[in-house]
Protein backbone atom coordinates (compact mmCIF):
# COMPACT_ATOMS: atom_id res chain seq x y z
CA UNK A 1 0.00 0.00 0.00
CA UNK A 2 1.51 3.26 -0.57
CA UNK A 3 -0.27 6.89 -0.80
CA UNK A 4 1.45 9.11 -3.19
CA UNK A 5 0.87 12.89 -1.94
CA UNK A 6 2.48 14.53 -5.02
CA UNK A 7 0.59 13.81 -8.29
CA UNK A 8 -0.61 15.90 -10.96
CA UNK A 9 -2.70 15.83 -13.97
CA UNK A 10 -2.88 17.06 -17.61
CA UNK A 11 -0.44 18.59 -19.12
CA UNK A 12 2.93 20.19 -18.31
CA UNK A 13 2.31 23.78 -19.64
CA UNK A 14 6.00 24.00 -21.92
CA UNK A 15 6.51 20.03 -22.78
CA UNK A 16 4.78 16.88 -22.68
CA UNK A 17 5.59 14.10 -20.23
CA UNK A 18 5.73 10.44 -20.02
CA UNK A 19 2.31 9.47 -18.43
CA UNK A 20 0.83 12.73 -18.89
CA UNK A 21 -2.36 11.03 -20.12
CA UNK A 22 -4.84 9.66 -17.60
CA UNK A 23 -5.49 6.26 -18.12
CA UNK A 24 -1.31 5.84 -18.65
CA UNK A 25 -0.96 7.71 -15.12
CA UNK A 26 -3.27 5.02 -13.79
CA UNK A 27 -1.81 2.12 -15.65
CA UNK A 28 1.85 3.75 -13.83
CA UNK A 29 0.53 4.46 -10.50
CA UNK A 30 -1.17 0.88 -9.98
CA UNK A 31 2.00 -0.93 -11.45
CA UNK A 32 3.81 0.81 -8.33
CA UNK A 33 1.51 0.25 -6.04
CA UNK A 34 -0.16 3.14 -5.34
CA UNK A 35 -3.54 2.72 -4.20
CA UNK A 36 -3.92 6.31 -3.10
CA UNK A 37 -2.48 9.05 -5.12
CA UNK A 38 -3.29 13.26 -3.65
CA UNK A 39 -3.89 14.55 -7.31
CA UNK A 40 -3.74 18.16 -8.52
CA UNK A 41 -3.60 19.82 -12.02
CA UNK A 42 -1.04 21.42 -14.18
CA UNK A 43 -4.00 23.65 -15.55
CA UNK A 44 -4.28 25.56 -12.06
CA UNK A 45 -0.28 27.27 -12.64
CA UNK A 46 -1.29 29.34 -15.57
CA UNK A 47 -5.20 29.06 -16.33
CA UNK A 48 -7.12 31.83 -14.84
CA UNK A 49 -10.14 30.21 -14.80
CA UNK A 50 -9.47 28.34 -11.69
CA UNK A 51 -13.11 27.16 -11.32
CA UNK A 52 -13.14 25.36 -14.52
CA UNK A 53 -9.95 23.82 -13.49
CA UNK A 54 -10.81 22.27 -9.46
CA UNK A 55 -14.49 21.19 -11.89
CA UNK A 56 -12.60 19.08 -14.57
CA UNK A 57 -9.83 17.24 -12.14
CA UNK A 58 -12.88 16.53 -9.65
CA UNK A 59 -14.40 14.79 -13.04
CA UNK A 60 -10.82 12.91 -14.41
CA UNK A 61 -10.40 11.82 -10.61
CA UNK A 62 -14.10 9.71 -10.64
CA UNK A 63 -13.41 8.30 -14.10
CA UNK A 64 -10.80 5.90 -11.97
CA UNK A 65 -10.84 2.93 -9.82
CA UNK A 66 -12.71 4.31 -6.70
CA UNK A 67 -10.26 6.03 -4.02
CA UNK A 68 -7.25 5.81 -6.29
CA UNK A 69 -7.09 9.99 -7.45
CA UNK A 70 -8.54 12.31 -4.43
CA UNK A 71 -8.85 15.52 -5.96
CA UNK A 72 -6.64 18.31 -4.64
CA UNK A 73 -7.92 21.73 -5.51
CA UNK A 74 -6.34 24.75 -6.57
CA UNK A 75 -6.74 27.92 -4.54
CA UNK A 76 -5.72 31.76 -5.56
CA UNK A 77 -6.00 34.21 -3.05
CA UNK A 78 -5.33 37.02 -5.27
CA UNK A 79 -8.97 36.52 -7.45
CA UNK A 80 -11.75 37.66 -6.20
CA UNK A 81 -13.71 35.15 -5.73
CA UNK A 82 -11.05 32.85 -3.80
CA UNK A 83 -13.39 32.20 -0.52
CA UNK A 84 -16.22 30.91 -2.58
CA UNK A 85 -13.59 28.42 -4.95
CA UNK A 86 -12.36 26.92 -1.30
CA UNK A 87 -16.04 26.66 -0.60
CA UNK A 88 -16.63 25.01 -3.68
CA UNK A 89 -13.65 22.88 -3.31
CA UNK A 90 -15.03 21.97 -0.03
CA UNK A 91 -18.54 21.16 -0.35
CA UNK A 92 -18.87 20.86 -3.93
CA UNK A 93 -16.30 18.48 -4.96
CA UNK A 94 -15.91 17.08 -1.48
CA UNK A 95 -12.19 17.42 -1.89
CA UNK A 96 -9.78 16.45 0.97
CA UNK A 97 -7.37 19.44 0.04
CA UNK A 98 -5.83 22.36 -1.61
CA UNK A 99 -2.54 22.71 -3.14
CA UNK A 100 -1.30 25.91 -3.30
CA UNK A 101 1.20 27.70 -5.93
CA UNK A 102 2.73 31.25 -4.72
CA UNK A 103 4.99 31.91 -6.51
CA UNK A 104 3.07 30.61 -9.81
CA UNK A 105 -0.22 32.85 -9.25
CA UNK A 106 2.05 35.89 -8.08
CA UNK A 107 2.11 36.31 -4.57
CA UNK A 108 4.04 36.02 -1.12
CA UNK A 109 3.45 34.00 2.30
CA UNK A 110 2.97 37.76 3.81
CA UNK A 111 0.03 38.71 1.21
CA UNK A 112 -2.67 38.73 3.71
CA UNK A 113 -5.34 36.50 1.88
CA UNK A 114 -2.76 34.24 2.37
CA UNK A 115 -2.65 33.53 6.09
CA UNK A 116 -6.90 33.41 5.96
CA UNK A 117 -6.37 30.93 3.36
CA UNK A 118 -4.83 28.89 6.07
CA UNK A 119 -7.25 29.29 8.66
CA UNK A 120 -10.12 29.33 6.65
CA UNK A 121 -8.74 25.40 5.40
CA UNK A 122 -7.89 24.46 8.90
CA UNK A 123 -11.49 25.27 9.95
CA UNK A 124 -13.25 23.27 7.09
CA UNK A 125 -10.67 20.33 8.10
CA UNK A 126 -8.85 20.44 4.63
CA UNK A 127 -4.94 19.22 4.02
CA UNK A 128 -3.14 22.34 2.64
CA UNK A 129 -0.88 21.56 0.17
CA UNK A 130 1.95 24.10 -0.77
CA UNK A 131 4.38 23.57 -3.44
CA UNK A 132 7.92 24.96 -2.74
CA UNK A 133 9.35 24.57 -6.35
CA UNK A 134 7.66 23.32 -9.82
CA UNK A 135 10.94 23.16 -12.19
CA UNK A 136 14.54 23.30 -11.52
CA UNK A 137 15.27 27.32 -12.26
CA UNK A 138 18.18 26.05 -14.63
CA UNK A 139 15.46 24.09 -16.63
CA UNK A 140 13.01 26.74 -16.94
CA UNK A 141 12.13 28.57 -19.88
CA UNK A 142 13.29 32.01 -20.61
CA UNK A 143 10.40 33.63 -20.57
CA UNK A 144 8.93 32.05 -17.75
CA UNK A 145 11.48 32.07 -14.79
CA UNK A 146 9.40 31.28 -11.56
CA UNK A 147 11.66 31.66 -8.56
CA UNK A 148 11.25 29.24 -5.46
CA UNK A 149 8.40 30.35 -3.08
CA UNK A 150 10.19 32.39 0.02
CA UNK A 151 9.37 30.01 2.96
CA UNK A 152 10.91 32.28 5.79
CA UNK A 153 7.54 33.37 7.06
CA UNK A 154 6.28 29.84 7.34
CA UNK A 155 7.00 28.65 10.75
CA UNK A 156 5.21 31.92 12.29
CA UNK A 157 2.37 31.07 9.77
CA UNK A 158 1.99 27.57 10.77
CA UNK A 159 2.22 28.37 14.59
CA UNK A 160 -0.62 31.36 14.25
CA UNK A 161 -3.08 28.35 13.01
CA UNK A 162 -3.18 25.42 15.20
CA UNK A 163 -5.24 23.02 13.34
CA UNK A 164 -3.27 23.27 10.13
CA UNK A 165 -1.81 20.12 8.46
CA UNK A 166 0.65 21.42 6.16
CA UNK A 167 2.58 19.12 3.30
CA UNK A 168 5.61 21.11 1.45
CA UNK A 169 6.02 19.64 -1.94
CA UNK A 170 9.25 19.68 -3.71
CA UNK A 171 10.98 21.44 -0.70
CA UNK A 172 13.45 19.45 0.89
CA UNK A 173 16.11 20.70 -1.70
CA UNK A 174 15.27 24.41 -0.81
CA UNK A 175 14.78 24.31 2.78
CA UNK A 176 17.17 25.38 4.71
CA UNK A 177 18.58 22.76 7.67
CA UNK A 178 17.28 25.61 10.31
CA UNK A 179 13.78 26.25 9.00
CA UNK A 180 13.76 22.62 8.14
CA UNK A 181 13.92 21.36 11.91
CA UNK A 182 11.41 24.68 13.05
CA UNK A 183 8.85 23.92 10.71
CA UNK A 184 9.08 19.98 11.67
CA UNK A 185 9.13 21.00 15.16
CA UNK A 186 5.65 22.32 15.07
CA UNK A 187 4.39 18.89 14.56
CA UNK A 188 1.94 19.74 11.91
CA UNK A 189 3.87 20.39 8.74
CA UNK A 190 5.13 17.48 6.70
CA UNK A 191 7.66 16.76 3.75
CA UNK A 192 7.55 14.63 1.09
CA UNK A 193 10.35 12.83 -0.75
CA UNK A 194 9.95 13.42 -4.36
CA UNK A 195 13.17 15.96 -4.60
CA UNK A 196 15.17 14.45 -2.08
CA UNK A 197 18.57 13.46 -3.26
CA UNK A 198 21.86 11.75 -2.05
CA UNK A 199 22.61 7.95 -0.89
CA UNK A 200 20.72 6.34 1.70
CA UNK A 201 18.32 9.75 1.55
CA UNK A 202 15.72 8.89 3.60
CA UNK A 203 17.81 7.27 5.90
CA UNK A 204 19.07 10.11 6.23
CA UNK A 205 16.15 12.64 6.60
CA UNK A 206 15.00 11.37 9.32
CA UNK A 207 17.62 11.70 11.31
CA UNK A 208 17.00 15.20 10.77
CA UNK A 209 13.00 15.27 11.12
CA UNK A 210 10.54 13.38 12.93
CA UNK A 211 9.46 9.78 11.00
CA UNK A 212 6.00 11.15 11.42
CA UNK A 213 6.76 14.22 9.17
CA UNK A 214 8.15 12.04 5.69
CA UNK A 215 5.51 11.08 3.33
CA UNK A 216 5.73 9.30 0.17
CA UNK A 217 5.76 11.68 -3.10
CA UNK A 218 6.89 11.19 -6.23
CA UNK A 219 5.93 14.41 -8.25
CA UNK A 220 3.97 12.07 -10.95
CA UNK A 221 4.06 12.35 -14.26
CA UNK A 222 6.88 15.49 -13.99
CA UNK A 223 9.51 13.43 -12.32
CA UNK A 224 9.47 8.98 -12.98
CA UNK A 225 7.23 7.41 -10.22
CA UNK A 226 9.95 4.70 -9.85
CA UNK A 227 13.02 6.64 -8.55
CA UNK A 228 10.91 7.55 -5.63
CA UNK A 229 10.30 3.75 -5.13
CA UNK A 230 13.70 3.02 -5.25
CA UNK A 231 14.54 5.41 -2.53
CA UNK A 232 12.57 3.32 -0.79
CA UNK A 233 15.18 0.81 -1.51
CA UNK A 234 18.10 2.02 -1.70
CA UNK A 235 18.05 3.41 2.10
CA UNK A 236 17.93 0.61 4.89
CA UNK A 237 14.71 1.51 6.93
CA UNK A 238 12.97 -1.13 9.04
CA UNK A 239 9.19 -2.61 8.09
CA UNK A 240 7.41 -0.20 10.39
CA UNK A 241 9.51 2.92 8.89
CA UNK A 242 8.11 1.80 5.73
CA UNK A 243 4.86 1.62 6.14
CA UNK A 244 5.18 5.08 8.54
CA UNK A 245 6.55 6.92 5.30
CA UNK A 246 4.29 5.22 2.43
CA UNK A 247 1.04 5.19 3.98
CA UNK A 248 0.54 5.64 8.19
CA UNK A 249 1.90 9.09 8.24
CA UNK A 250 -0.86 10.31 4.91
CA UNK A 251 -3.34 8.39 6.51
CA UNK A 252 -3.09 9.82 9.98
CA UNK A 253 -3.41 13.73 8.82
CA UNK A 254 -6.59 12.60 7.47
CA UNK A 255 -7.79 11.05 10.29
CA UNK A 256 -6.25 14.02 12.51
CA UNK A 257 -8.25 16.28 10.64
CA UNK A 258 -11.43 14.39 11.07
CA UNK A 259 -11.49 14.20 14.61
């Protein structure tokens, strides 16, 4: 069993991808073993019609085997209409989550529709998602250089909402070591493996952070779902750190947030 908290659909917006279509994601995803993937869309970086976007992957994610794609939502806080998509997210497409782009949609953890984003998702019991970085910068295109979203505001941010549950995509490259052990400190933010890099990497994370805070993620169809299975592999961890990092941990934010 493994839940995979770092998928996306459709289509990369400047190349295509292996597995970028849905029934090959699927085909991918079950191969590994995923029988729970925490699915987003590409279409919610650039599309402005954000509505449109949270109503088509809430239809892609019930054309699958039941349970396998729960629909993550994307949230702007800089439209106008932001509160109501949330709500929409919420109670329309009974979505367990947002995941957030800053730097993407053109704003900073200090923009103040920000930190009511937060609290407004902690109080409807939804997992807030917030990815760190989308595309190496030396990859990206010339005319659309996206810098890494600023995360030095976060541990304030986190503490100033108590029922948050907070997963950081794509970060543990970024993160400093310092804001790294503050954030994980709080007990409420998590990290997921998709970007992590070096031998024996997990191993080696969490010696640094909590076992509770690593989750399985595998950045699906952008990066190959396999090379996060194989740091699975490649770093010695015990049965019950397994199953901790590819399914407890993802489970238990969900059932945190229920209670």
């Amino acid at each position: 069993m493994i839940i995979d908290v770092n998928v996306y659909l459709s289509r990369w917006p400047l190349r295509r991808l292996p597995c970028d279509e849905l029934p090959k994601l699927v085909e991918r995803l079950q191969a590994c073993g995923v029988t729970r993937a925490w699915t987003a869309s590409f279409d919610g970086l650039l599309h402005k019609d954000v509505g449109g976007v949270n109503e088509r992957l809430a239809a892609e994610c019930r054309q699958v085997p039941a349970g396998l794609l729960q629909p993550f939502g994307t949230v702007n806080p800089t439209l106008p209409d932001w509160r109501e998509e949330l709500r929409r997210c919420h109670e329309v497409h009974r979505m367990p989550g947002i995941r957030l782009q800053p730097n993407y949609h053109g704003y900073t953890l200090d923009h103040p529709g920000f930190a009511e984003l937060l609290q407004l998702a902690a109080a409807r019991g939804l997992i807030v998602q917030l990815a760190v970085r989308m595309e190496d910068p030396r990859m990206q295109h010339p005319l659309l250089r996206v810098p890494d979203v600023d995360t030095t505001l976060l541990p304030d941010l986190v503490t100033a909402v108590p029922d948050l549950q907070l997963v950081l995509l794509n970060a543990l490259q970024i993160l400093p070591g310092d804001r790294l052990s503050a954030l994980a400190r709080t007990g409420r933010v998590y990290f997921e493996i998709a970007t992590l890099e070096g031998v024996a990497g997990i191993a080696s994370l969490v010696t640094r952070v909590p076992l509770e805070c690593v989750l399985f993620g595998s950045y699906s169809p952008f990066f190959i779902l396999e090379s996060a299975v194989l740091k699975l592999r490649e770093s010695e961890l015990s049965p019950a750190q397994l199953d901790a990092i590819t399914f407890e941990n993802a489970r238990r934010i969900g059932t945190q947030l229920r209670q």
